[in-house]
Structures are given as C-alpha cells and as structure tokens.
Protein backbone atom coordinates (compact mmCIF):
# COMPACT_ATOMS: atom_id res chain seq x y z
CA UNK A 1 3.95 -22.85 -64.00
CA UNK A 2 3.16 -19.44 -61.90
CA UNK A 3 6.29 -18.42 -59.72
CA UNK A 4 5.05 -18.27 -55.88
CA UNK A 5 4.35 -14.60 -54.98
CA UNK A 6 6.50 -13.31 -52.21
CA UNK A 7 6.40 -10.84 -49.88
CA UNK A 8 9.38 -8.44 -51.98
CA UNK A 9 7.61 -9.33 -54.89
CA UNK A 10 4.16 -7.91 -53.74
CA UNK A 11 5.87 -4.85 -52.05
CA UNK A 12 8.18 -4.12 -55.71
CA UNK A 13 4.16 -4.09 -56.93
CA UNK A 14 2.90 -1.42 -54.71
CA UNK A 15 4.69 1.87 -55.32
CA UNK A 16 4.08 3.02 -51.55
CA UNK A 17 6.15 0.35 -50.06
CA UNK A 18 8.67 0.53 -52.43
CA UNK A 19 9.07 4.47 -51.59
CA UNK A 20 9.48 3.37 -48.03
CA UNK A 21 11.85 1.06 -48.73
CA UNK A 22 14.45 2.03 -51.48
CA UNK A 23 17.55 0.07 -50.02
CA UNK A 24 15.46 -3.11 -50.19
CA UNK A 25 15.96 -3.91 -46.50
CA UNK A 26 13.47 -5.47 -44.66
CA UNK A 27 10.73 -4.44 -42.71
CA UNK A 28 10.84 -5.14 -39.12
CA UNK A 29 8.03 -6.51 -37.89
CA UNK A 30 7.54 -7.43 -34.01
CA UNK A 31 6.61 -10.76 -33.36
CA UNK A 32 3.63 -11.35 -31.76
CA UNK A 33 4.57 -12.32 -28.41
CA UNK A 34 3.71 -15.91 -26.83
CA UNK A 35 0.56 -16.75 -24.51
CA UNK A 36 2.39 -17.04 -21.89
CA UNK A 37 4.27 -14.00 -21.65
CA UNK A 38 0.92 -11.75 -22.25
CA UNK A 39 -0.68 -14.11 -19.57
CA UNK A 40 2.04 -12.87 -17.27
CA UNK A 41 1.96 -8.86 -18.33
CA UNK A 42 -1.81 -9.44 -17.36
CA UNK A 43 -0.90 -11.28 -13.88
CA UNK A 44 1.36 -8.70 -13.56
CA UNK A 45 -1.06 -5.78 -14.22
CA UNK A 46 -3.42 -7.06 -11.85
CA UNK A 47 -0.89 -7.81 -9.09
CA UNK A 48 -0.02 -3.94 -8.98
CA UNK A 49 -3.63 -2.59 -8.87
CA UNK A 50 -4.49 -5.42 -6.25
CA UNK A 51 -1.63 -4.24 -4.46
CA UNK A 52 -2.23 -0.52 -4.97
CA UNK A 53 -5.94 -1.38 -4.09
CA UNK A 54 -4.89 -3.32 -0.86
CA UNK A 55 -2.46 -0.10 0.42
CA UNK A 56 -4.99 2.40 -0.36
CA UNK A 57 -7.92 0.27 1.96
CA UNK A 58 -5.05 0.26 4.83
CA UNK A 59 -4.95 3.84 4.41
CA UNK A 60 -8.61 4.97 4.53
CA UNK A 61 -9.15 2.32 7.12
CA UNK A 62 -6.43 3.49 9.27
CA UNK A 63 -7.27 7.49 9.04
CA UNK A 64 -11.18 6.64 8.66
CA UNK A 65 -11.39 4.81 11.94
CA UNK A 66 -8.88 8.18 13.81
CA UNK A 67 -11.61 10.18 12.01
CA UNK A 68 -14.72 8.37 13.18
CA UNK A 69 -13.55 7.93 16.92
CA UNK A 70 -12.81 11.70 16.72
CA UNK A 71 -16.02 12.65 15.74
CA UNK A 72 -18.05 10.17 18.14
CA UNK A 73 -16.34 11.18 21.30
CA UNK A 74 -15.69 14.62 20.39
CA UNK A 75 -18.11 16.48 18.03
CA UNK A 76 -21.16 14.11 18.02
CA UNK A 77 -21.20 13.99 22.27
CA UNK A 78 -20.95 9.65 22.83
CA UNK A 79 -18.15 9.77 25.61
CA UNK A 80 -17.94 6.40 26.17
CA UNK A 81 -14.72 5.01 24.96
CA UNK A 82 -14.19 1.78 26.61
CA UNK A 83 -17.80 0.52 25.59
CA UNK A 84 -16.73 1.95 21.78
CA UNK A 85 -13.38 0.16 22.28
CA UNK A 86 -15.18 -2.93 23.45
CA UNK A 87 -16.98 -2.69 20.45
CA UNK A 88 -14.57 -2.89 18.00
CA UNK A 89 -13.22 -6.12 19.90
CA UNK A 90 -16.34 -7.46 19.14
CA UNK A 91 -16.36 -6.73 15.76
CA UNK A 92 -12.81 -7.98 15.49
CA UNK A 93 -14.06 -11.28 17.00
CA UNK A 94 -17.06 -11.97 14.36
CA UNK A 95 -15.49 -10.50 11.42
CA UNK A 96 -12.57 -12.46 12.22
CA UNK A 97 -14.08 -15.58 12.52
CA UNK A 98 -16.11 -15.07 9.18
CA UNK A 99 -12.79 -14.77 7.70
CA UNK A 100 -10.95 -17.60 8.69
CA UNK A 101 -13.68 -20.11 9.28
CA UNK A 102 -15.95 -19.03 6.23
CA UNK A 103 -13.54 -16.92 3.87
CA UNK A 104 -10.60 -19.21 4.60
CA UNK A 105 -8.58 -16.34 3.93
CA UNK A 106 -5.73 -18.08 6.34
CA UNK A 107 -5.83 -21.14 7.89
CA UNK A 108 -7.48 -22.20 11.64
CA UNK A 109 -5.23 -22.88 14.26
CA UNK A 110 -6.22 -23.84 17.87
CA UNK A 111 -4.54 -23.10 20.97
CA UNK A 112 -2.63 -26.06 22.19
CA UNK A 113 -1.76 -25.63 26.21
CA UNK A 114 -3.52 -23.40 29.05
CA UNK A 115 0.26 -21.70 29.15
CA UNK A 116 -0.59 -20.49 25.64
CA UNK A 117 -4.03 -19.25 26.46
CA UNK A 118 -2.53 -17.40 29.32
CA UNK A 119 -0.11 -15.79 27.17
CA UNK A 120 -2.96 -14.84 24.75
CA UNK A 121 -4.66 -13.32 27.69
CA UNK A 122 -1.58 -11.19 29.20
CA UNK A 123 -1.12 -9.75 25.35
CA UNK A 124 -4.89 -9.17 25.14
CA UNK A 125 -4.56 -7.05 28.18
CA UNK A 126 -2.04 -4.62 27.10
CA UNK A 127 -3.86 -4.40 23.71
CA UNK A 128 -6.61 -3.29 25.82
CA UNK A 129 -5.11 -0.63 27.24
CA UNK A 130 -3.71 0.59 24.58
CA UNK A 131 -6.77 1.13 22.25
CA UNK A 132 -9.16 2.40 25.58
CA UNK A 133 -5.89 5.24 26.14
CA UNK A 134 -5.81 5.86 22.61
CA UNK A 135 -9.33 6.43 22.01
CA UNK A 136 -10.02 8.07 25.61
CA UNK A 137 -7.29 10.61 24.24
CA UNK A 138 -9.28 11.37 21.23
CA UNK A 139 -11.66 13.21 23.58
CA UNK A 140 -9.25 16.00 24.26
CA UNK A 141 -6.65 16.30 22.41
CA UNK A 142 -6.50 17.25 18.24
CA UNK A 143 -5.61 13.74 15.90
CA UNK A 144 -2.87 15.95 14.56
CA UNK A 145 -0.81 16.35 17.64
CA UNK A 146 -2.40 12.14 18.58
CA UNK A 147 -0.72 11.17 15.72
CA UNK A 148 2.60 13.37 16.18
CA UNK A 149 3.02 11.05 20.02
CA UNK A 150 1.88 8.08 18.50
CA UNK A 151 5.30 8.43 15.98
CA UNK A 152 7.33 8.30 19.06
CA UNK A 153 6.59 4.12 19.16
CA UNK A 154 10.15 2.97 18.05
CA UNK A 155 11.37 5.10 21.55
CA UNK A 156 9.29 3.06 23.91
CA UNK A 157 9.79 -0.26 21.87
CA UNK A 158 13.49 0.32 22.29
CA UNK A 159 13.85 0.95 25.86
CA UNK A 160 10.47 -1.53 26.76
CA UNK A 161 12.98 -4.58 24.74
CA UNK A 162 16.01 -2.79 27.22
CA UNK A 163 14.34 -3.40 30.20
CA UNK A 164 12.38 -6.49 29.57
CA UNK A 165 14.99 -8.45 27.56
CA UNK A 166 18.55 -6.81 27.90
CA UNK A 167 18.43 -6.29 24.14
CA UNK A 168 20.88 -3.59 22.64
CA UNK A 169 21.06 -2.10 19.39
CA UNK A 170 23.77 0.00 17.86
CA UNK A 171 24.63 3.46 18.71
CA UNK A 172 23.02 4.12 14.98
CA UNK A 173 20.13 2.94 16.41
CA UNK A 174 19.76 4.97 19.76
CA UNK A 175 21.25 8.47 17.91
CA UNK A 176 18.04 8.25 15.34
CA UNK A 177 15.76 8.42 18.46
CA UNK A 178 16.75 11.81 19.44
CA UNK A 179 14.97 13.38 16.67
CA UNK A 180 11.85 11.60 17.81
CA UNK A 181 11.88 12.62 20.96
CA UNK A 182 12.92 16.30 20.30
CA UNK A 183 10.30 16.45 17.69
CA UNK A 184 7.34 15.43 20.42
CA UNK A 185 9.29 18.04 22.87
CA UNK A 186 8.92 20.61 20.30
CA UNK A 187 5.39 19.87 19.20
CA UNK A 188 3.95 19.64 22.19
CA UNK A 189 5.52 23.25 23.70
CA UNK A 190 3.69 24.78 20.50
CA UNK A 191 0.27 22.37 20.68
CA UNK A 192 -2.32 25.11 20.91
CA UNK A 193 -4.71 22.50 22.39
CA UNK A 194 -2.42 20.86 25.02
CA UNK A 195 -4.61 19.05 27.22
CA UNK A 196 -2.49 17.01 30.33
CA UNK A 197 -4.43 14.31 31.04
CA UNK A 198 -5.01 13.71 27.01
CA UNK A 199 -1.21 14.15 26.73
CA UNK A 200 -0.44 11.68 29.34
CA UNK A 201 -3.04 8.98 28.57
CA UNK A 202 -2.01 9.51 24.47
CA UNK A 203 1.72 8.55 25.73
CA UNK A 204 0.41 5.88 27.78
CA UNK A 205 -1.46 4.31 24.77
CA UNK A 206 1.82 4.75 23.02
CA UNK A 207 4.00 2.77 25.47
CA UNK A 208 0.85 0.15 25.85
CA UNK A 209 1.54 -0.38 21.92
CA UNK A 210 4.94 -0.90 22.40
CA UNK A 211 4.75 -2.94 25.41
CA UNK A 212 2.48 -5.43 23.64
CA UNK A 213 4.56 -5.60 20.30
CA UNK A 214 8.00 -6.68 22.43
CA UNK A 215 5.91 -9.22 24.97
CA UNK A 216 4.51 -10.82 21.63
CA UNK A 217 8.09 -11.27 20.56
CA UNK A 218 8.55 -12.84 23.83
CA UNK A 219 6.41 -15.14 24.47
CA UNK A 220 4.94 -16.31 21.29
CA UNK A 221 8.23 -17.33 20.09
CA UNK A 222 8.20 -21.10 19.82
CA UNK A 223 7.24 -23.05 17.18
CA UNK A 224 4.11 -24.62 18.67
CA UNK A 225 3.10 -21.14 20.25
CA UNK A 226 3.19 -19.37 17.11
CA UNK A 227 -0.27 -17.67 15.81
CA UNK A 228 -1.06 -16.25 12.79
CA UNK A 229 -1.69 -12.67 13.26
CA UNK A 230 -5.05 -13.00 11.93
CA UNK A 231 -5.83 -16.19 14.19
CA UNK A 232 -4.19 -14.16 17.57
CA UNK A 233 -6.89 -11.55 16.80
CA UNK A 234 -9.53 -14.30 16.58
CA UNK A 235 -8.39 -15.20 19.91
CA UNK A 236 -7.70 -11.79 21.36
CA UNK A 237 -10.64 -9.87 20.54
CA UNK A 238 -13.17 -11.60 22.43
CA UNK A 239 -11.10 -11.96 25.68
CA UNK A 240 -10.24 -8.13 24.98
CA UNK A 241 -14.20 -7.78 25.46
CA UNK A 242 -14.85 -9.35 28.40
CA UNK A 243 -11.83 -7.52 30.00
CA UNK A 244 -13.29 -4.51 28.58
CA UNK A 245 -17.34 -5.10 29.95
CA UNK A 246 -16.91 -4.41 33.64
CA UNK A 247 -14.47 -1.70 33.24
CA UNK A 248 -17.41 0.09 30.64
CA UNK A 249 -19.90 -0.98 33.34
CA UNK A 250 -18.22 0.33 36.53
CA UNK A 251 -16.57 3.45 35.03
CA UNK A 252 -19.42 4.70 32.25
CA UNK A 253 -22.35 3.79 33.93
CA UNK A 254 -25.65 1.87 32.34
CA UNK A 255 -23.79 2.70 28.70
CA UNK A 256 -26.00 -0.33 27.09
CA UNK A 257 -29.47 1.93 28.28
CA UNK A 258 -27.84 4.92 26.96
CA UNK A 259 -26.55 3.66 23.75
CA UNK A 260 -30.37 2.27 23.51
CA UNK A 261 -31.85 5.41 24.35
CA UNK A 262 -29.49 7.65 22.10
CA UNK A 263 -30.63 4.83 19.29
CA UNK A 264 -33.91 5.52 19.17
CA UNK A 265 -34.02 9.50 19.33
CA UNK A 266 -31.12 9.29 16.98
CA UNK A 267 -30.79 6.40 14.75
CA UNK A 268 -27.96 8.01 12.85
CA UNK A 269 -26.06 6.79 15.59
CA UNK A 270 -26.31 3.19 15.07
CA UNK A 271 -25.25 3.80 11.35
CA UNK A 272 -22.06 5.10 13.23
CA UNK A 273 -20.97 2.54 15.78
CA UNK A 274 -21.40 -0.06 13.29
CA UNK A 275 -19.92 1.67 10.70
CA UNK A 276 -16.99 2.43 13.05
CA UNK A 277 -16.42 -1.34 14.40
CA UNK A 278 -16.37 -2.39 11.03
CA UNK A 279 -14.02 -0.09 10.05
CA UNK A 280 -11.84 -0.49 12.97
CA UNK A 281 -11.71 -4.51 11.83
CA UNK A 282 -10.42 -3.55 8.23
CA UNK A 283 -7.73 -1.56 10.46
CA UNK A 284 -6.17 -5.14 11.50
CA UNK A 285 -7.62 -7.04 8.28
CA UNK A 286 -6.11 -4.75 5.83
CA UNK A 287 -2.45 -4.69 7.76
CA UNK A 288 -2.35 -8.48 7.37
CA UNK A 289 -3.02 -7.52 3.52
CA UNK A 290 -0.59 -5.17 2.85
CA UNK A 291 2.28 -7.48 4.69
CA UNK A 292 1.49 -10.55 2.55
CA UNK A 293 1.44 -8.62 -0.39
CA UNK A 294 4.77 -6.36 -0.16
CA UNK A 295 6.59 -6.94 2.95
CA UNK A 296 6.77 -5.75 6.81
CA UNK A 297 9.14 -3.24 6.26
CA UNK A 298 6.77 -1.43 3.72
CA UNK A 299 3.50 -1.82 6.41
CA UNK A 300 6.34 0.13 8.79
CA UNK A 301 7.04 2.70 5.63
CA UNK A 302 3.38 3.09 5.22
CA UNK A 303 2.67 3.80 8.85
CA UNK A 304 5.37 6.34 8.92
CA UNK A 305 3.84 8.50 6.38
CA UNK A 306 0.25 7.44 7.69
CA UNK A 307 0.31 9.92 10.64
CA UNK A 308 1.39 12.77 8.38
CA UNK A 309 -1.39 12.38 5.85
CA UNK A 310 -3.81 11.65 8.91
CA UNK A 311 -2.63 14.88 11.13
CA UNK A 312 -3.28 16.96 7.88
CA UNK A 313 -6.60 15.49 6.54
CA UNK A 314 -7.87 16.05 10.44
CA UNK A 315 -6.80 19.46 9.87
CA UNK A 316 -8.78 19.89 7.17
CA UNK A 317 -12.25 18.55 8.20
CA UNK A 318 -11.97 19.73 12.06
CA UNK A 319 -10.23 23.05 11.46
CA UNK A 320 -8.26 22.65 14.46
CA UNK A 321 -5.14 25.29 14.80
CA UNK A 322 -2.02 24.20 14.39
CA UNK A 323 1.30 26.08 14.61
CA UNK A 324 4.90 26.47 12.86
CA UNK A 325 6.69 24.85 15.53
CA UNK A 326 3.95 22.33 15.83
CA UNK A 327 3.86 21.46 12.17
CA UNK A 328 7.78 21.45 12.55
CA UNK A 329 8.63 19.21 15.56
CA UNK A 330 6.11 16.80 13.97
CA UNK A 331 8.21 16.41 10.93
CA UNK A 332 10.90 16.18 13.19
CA UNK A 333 9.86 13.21 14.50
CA UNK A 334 8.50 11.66 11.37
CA UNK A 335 11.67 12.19 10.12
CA UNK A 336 13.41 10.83 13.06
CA UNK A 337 11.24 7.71 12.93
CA UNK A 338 12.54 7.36 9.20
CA UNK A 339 15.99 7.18 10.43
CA UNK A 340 15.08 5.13 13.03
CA UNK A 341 13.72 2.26 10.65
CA UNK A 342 16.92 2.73 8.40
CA UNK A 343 19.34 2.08 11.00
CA UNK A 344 17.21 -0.57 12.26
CA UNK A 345 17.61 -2.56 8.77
CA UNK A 346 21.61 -1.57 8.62
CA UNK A 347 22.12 -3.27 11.75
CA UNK A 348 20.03 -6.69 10.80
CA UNK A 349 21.53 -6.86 8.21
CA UNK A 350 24.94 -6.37 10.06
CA UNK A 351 23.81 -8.91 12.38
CA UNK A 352 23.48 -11.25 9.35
C-alpha cells in the first residue's frame, strides 16, 4: 500500500524548497481571505473614490460658478445680474424637481400650513438678496478680495443670532472673530481694486447669507416644519424667481429682448447662461452630497479652504493684482475662521 504524499514529503523531494527551509519549519502561507471581507475592501474602495469624487464636484462647482459669473458680468459685457440670478433660481427649481420627483434622490415632502409657506417665502427673500449682492459685486470688485469678505460669515452669523435670538457663545468663541475681522480690515486697506459700492454690496451679500442661515434655524425648527434641504430649495427657488422678475424688469430694463438679441448675434452666449444655471444648481446639489457623505462640519472645513483655492485660481486666469498685505490679511481671516469653527465645536461639545 503507497504511503499518502504530503506536503514535507514533496518539499524533502525538491532540493529548492528544502534549501529554503533547512530548520524544517513551516511555510507560512496567508489564507485566502473570506467573501465577505474582500466584498467589504471593495465597498470600501468605492466609498472613498465616491466620496473623493463627490468633494471634488463641490469644489469645481463652487469656484466654476464664482468663475463663470465673473466672466459674464465682467469680461464678456452681460450686466444683468438679477435676471442671471433669477436664472439660476430657475434652474434650481427644474433641476430640483427632476431630482426628487424623477431621481428620487431624497424623498417629497409637501408644505403642510400657509404659516409654513410664509416662512418659506421670508427665507426665500433673504436668499434673494444675498445671491443678487453677491453676484452684482462680481461686477466690480476681483473674486479674490469677494471671497476674502465672504470668509467673514461666522462674524455676522454671530452677532445676527445676538440680536435676533439673545444667543451667546463663549468668550472662545467671540476672541476667534477678531482675526476675521482684522484680516478683512487689512485686506481691504491693501485691495488694489477697492471699489465702494462693490465693497459694500459684497458685505451686504455676506450679512444676507448669514441672516438667512440663523432665520432658518428659527423658524423651521419644529418637527412638522422641518424641510429637507433639497426639498426647501424645491420650494424656494421658484418663489426666489418671481421675487426676482419685476426687480430684473424695473431695474435692467427689457433684459428678455436683450438676452434674445445678444443670442442671436452671439450664440456662444446661450452655451453660457445655461451652462452657468446648471452649474450654479450642482452648487446646492453637490453641498447636500458632500454632507450626507462625511458630515457638516467637513462641508464647513471644505468651505474654509474653498475661498483660498478660489481667490488664487481667479488670480491665475484674470491676472488681477494682488498685494502682500492683501494676500496676508486674507489668510488672516481664513485662519481666523479656522479658529472660529474650532471653538465653535469645543463649546457644543461643552454644552453636551
């Protein structure tokens, strides 16, 4: 009867093994790992470049749309800002309503009460002055130094949640907003291209984005009031563009004849609106994203380092001059806003 072959036996036959192996000890051999743990390596591999993918959208959407506003109401000559602005509420309406009600990527929910609706309304009039200052701003003053006011958010939010709710935070708290503030001081004493009326309306598009985020705290608080952010924007858009229409009417003149005329000497420019509403959806579409996938406080990370990377790339395709002390007191209050967020989370988590 032939003695089963093992595995020492077969190695003790081949000369190379045995060389490897003159103690006799064992090879170790990894064992091939189970289907489910490669299934989740996989799930896992995907999650991060879904994830990296999703970040990376938020920031070419975010810097593309600064980008494509400057360029329309700058560079290519269409100085109409509120009608642009009430385009992108339009776009925000349909492409928001493809998503939810066709996509499904959240679910539908409906406004329960006329109080709600009125609430709705109130919020989607800040938001509307806050985008048409914003993008009015564009015309006249650099996205570099736009950006460097726009960091100064957290100062307004804090003293808008003051005055509107008593709310306090720590000392912490209030001591990281003097670096934001200096910062703007600084930067705007060195902006080569100060421009007061762009300064002024840039700051009031600021507070406006403050404003709104504490009164959405306020009075979207309850349980049956609560919207998704996705379905508030549904809701928001359109009654932004109907604020939006006689304001474009009244103040920019027969813009729709314009537009029409511009369109058909120049159809480049359609290419360009569209291209720029769309873009300025993925803005809101792509912050919902990047929330459900990491968290809020990395969307507030992000958005930090956002108006760096957007001041420089501006830089670089519009050449516009910048100084030292500009390019300092913006890092200032980058850096300030940093802190800011920081002592923020200390002091929740304090509170808890």
């Amino acid at each position: 009867m032939v003695e089963a072959q093992t595995w020492k036996t077969r190695r003790m036959s081949n000369p190379r093994l045995l060389s490897l192996d003159t103690n006799d000890q064992l090879l170790d051999i990894p064992a091939t790992p189970p289907s489910d743990q490669r299934n989740n390596n996989i799930i896992g591999s995907n999650s991060f470049l879904t994830t990296s993918f999703i970040i990376a959208s938020w920031y070419f959407s975010n810097i593309g749309v600064l980008l494509l506003n400057k360029y329309l109401l700058s560079f290519y000559g269409y100085r109409f800002p509120i009608f642009l602005t009430m385009l992108h509420m339009l776009s925000c309406a349909a492409y928001s309503y493809a998503s939810i009600n066709l996509l499904q990527i959240v679910p539908f929910q409906q406004i329960h009460s006329k109080k709600q609706f009125l609430k709705i309304l109130a919020l989607s009039a800040i938001f509307c002055f806050s985008v048409v200052c914003g993008n009015t701003s564009l015309r006249y003053l650099p996205i570099s130094f736009n950006q460097a006011i726009g960091a100064t958010t957290p100062f307004f939010t804090a003293i808008f949640a003051f005055l509107i709710t008593c709310k306090k935070e720590t000392a912490e708290v209030y001591l990281a907003l003097l670096p934001v503030v200096l910062g703007i001081v600084i930067s705007t004493n060195s902006e080569p291209m100060f421009h007061l009326f762009g300064f002024l309306i840039c700051v009031g598009s600021t507070a406006g984005r403050a404003l709104k985020s504490v009164v959405q705290g306020i009075i979207l608080t309850s349980d049956s009031e609560k919207l998704h952010s996705m379905n508030l924007l549904l809701y928001m858009a359109p009654l932004a563009a109907m604020i939006l229409l006689p304001f474009s009417l009244y103040i920019e003149g027969n813009v729709f004849v314009i537009t029409l005329e511009k369109a058909r000497s120049d159809p480049f420019i359609v290419f360009l609106l569209v291209g720029n509403a769309t873009v300025a959806y993925l803005v809101n579409l792509t912050n919902f994203l990047v929330t459900k996938h990491t968290s809020a406080l990395t969307l507030q990370v992000l958005g930090n380092a956002k108006a760096a990377v957007a001041a420089v790339v501006s830089v670089l395709i519009f050449r516009n001059p910048v100084t030292v002390m500009g390019m300092a007191g913006f890092g200032i209050t980058v850096m300030g806003v940093v802190f800011y967020s920081e002592a923020k989370k200390r002091s929740k988590g304090a509170s808890h």
